[in-house]
C-alpha atoms as a PDB file:
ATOM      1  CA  UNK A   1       9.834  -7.409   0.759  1.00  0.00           C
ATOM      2  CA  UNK A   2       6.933  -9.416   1.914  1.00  0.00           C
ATOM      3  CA  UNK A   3       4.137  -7.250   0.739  1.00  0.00           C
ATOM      4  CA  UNK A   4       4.431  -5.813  -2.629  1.00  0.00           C
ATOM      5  CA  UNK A   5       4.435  -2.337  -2.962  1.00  0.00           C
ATOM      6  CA  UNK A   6       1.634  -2.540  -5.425  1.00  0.00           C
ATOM      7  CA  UNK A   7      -0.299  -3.925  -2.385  1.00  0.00           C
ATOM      8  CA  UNK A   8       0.625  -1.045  -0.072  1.00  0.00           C
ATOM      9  CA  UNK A   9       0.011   1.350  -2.305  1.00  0.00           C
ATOM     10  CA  UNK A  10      -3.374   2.891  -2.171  1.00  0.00           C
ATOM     11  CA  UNK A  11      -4.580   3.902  -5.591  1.00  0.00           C
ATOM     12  CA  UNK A  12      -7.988   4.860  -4.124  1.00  0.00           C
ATOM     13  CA  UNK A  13      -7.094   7.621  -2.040  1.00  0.00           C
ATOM     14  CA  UNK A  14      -7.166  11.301  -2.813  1.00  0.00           C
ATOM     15  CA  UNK A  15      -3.458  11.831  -2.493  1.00  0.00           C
ATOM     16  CA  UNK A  16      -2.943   9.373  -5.459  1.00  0.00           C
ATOM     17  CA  UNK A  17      -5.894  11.060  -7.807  1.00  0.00           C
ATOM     18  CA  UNK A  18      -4.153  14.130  -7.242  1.00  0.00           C
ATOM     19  CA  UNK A  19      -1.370  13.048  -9.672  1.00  0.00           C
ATOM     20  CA  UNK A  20      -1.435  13.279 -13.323  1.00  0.00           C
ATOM     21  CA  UNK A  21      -1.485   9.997 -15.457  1.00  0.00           C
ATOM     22  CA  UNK A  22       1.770  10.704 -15.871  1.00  0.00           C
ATOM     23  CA  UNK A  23       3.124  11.325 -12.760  1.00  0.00           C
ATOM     24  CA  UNK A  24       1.608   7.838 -11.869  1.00  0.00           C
ATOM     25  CA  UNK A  25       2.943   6.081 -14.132  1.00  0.00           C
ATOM     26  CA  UNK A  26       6.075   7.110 -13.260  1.00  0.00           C
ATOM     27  CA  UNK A  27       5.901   6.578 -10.182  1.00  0.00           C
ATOM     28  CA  UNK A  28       4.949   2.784 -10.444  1.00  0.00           C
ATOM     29  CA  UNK A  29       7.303   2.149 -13.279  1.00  0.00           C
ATOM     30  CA  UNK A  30      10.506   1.618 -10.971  1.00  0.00           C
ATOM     31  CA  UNK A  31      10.204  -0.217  -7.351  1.00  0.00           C
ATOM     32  CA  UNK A  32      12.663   2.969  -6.244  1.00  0.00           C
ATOM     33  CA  UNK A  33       9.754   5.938  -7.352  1.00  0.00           C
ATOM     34  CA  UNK A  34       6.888   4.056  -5.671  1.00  0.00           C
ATOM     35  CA  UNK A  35       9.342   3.359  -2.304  1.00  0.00           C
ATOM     36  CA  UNK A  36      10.125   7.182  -2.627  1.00  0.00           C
ATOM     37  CA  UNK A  37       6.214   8.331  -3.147  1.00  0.00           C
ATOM     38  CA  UNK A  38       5.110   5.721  -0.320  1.00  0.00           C
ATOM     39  CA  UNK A  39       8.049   7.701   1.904  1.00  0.00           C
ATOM     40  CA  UNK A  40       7.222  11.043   0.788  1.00  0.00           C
ATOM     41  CA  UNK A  41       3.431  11.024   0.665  1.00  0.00           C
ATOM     42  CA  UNK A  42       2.271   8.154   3.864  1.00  0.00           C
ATOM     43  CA  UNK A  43      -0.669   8.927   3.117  1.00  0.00           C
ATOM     44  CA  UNK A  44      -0.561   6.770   0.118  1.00  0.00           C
ATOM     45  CA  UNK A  45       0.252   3.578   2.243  1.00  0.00           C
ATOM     46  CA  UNK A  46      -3.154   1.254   2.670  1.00  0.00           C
ATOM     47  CA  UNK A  47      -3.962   1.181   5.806  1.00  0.00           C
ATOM     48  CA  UNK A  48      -4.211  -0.689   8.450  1.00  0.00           C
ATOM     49  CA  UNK A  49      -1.278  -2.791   7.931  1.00  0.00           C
ATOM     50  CA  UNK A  50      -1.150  -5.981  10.634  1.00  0.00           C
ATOM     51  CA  UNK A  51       1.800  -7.842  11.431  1.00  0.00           C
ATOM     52  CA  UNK A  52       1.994 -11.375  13.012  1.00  0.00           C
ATOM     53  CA  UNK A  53       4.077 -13.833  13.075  1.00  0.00           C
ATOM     54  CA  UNK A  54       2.534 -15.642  10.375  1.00  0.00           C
ATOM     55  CA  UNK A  55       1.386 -12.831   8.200  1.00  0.00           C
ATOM     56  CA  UNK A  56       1.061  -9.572   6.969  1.00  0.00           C
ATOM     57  CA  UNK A  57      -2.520  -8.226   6.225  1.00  0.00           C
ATOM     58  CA  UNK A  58      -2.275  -4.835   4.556  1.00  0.00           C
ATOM     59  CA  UNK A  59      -6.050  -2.950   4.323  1.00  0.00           C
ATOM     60  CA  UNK A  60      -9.328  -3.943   6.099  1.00  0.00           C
ATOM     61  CA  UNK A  61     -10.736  -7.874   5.368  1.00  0.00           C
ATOM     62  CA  UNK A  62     -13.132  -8.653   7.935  1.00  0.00           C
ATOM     63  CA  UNK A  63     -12.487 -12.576   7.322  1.00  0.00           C
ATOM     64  CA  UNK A  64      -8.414 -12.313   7.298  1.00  0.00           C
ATOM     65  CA  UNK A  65      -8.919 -10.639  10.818  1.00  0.00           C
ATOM     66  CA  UNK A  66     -11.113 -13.241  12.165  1.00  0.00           C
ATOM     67  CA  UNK A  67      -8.112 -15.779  11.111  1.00  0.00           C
ATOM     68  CA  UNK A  68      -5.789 -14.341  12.801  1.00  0.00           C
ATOM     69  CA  UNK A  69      -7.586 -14.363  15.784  1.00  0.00           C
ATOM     70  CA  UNK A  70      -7.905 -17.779  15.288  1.00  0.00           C
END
């Protein structure tokens, strides 16, 4: 609930391409299909995904992770 699922979900990966146009669009058109995909297929889940107790960073930013560090 505090990341979107449109932020976890990695579009760039091979595991995504390999779906028709179709298939992806069904799969983002209801938050229940992309929760299923993302539980079915992990490897569609951007990675790494940091938790603190002031944020959640989801994919690799170089800056975010010097904040945190802080």
């Amino acid at each position: 609930d505090q990341v979107g699922l449109d932020v976890l979900l990695n579009k760039k990966g091979t595991k995504w391409r390999k779906f028709s146009p179709e298939q992806q669009a069904e799969i983002l058109s209801r938050h229940h299909n992309t929760l299923q995909a993302l539980h079915d297929n992990t490897s569609m889940i951007k990675r790494p995904v940091l938790v603190s107790d002031s944020q959640i960073l989801v994919g690799f930013d170089e800056s975010s992770y010097q904040q945190l560090k802080g």
